[in-house]
N, C-alpha and C. Protein backbone atom coordinates (compact mmCIF):
# COMPACT_ATOMS: atom_id res chain seq x y z
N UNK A 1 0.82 -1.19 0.00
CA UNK A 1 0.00 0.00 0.00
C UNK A 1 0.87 1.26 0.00
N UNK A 2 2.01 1.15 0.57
CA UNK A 2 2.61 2.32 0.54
C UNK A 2 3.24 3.04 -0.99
N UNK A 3 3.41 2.10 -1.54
CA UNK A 3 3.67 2.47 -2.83
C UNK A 3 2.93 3.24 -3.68
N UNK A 4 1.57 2.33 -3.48
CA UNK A 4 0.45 2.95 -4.23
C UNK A 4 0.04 4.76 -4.13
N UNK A 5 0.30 4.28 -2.08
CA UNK A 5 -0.06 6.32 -1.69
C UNK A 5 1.13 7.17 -2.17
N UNK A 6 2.24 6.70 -2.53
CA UNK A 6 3.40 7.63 -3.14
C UNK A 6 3.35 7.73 -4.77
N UNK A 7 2.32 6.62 -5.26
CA UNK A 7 2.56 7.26 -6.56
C UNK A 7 0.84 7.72 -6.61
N UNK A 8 -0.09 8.07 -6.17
CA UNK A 8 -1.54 8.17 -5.83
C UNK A 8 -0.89 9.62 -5.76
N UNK A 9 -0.36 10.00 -4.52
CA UNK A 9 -0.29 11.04 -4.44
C UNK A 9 0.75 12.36 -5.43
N UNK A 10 1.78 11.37 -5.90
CA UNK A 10 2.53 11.72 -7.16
C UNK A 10 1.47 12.09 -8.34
N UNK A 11 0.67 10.71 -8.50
CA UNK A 11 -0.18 11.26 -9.83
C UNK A 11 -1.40 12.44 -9.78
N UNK A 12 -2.01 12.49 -8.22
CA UNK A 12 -2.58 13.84 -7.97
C UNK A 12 -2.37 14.98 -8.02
N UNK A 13 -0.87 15.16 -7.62
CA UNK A 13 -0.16 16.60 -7.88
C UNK A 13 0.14 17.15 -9.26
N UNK A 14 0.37 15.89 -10.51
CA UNK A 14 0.73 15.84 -11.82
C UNK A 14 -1.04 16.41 -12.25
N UNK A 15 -1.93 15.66 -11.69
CA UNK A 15 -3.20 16.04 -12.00
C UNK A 15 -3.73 17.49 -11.97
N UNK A 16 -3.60 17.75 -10.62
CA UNK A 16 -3.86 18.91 -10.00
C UNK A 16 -3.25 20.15 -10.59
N UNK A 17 -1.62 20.51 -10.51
CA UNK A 17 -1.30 21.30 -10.38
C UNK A 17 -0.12 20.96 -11.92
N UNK A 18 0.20 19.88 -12.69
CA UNK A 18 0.68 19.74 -13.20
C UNK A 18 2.23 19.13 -13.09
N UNK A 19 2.76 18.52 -14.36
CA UNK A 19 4.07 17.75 -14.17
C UNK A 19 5.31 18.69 -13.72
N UNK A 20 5.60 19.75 -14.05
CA UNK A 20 6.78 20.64 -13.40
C UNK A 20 6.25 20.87 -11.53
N UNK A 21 5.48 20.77 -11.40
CA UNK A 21 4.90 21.03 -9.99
C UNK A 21 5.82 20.43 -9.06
N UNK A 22 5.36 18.67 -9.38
CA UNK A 22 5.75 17.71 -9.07
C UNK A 22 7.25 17.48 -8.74
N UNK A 23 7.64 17.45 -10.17
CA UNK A 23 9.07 16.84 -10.63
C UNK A 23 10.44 18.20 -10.22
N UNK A 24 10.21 19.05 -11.18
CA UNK A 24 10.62 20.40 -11.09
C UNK A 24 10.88 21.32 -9.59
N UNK A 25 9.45 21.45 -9.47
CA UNK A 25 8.92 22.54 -8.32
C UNK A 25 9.32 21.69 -7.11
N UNK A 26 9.12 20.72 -6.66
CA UNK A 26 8.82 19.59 -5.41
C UNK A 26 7.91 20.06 -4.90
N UNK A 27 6.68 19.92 -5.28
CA UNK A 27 5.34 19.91 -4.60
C UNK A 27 5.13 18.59 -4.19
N UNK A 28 5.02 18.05 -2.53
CA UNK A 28 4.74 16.93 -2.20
C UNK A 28 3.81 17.27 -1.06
N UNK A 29 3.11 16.02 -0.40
CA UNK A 29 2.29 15.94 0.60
C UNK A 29 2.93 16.22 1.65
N UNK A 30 2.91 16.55 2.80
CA UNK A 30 3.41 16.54 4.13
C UNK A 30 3.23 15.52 4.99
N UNK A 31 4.59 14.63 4.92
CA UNK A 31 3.76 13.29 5.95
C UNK A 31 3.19 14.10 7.85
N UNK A 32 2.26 12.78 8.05
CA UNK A 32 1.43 13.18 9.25
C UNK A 32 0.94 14.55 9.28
N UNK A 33 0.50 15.28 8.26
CA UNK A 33 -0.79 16.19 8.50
C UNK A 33 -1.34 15.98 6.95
N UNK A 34 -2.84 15.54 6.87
CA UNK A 34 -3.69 15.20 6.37
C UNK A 34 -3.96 16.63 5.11
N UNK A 35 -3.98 15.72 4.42
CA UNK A 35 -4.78 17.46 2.80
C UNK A 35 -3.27 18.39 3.23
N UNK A 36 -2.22 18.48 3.39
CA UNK A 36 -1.28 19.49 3.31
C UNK A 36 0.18 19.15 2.57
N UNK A 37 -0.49 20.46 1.62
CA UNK A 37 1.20 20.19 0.62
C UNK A 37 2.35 20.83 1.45
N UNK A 38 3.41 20.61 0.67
CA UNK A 38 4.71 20.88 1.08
C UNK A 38 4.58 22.90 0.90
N UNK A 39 3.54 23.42 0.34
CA UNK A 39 3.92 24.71 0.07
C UNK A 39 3.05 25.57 1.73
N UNK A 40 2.21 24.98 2.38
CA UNK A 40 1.48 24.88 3.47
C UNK A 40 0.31 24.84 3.11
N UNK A 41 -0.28 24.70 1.79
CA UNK A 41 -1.57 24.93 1.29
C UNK A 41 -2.32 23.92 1.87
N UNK A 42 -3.42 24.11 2.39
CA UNK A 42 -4.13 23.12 3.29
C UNK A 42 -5.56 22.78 2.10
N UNK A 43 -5.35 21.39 1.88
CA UNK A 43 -6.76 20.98 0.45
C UNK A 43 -7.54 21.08 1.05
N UNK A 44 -9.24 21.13 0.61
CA UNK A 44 -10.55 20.77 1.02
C UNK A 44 -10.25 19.94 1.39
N UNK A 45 -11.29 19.01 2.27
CA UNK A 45 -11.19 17.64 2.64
C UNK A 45 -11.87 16.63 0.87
N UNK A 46 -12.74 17.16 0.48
CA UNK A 46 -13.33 16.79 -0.87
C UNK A 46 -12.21 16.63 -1.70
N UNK A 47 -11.47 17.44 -2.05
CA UNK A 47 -10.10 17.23 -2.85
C UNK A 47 -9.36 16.38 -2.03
N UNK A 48 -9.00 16.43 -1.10
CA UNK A 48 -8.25 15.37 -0.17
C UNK A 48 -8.51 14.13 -0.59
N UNK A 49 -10.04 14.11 -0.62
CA UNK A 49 -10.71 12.60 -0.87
C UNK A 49 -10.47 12.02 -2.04
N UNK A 50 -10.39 13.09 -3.69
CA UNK A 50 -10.05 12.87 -4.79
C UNK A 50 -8.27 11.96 -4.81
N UNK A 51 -7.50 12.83 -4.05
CA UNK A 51 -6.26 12.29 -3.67
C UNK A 51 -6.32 10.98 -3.40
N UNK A 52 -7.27 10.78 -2.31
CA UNK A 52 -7.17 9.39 -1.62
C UNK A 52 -7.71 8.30 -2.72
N UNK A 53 -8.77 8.77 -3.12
CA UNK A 53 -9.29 7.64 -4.60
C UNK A 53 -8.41 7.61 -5.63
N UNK A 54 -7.55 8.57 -5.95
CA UNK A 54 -6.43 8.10 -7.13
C UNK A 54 -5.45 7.27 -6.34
N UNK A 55 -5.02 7.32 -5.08
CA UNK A 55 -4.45 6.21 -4.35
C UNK A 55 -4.53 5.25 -4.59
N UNK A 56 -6.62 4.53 -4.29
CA UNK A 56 -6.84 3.36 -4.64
C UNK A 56 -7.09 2.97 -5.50
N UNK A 57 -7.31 3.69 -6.21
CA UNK A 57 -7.06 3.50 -7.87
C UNK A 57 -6.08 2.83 -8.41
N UNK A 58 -4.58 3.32 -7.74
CA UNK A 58 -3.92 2.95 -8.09
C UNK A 58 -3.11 1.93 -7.54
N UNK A 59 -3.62 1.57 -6.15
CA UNK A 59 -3.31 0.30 -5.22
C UNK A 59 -4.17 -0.99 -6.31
N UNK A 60 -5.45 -0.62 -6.36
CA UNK A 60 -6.19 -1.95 -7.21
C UNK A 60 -5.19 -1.95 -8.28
N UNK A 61 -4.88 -1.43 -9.64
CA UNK A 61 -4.30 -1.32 -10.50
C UNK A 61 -2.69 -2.09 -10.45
N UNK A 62 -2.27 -2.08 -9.16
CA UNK A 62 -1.11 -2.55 -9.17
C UNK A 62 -1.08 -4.29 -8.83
N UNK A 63 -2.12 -4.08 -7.74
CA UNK A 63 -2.94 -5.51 -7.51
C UNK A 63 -3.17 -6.36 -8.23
N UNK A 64 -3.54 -6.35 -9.61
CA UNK A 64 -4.67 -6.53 -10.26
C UNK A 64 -3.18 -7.25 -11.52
N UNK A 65 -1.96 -5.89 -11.53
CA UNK A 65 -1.07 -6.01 -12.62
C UNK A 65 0.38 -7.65 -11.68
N UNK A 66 0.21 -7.81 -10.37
CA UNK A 66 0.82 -8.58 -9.36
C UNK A 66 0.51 -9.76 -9.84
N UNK A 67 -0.79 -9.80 -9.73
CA UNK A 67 -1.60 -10.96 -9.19
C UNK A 67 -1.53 -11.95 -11.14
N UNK A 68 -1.48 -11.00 -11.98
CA UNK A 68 -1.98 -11.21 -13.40
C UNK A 68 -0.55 -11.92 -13.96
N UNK A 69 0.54 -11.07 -13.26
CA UNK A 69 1.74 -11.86 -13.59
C UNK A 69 2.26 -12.64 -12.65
N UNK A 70 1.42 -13.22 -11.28
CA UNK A 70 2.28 -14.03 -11.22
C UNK A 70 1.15 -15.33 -11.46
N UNK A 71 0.42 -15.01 -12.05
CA UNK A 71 -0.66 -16.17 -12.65
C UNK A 71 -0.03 -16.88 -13.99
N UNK A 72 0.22 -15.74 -14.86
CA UNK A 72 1.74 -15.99 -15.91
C UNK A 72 2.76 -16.82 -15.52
N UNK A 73 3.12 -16.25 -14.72
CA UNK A 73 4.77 -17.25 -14.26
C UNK A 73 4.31 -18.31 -13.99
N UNK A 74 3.12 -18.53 -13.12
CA UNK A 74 2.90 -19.87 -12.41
C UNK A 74 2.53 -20.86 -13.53
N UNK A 75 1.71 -20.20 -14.89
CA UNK A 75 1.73 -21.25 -16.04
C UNK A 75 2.62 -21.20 -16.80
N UNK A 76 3.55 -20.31 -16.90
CA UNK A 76 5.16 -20.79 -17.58
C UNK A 76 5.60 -22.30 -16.94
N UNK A 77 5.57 -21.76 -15.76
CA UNK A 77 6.30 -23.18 -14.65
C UNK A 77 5.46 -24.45 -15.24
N UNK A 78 4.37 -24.76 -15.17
CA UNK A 78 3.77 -25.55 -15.15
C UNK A 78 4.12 -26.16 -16.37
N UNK A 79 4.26 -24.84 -17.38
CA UNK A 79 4.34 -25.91 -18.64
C UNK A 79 5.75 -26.62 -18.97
N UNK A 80 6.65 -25.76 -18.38
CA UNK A 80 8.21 -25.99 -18.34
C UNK A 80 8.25 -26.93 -17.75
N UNK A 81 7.65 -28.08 -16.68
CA UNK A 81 8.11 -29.23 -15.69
C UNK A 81 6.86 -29.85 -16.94
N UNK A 82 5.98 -29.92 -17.34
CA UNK A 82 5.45 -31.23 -18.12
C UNK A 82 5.86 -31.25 -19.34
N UNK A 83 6.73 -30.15 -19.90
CA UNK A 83 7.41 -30.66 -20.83
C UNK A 83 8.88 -31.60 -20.86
């Protein structure tokens, strides 16, 4: 999960405020205080929430890309020992 909230919240700021923001500028979240960027700008909680759903957005998405390859590998294997 932690991955997901670092690139959730990476791809919100790219969203929000754009890619130089991000990359360029260092616009990041503030760990341990909630909706606050690195500039002190404090989000709605509603935008906060947008943040938090591109999170899980992107937690399922990674889930989803885990689980799909190691379903792959596991029938590579399978076919590699009955051949």
């Amino acid at each position: 999960m932690g991955v997901s909230m670092y690139l959730g919240d990476m791809a919100f700021i790219c969203l929000k405020y754009g890619r130089r923001a991000y990359f360029a500028d260092g616009l990041r979240f503030v760990k341990h205080k909630p909706y606050t960027l690195s500039t002190g700008e404090v989000l709605p909680q509603d935008t906060g929430f947008f943040a938090w759903l591109v999170s899980v957005a992107i937690w399922l998405a990674l889930t989803i890309a885990i689980v799909a390859t190691l379903v792959g590998v596991s029938k590579l294997l399978r076919r590699a020992r009955t051949s």
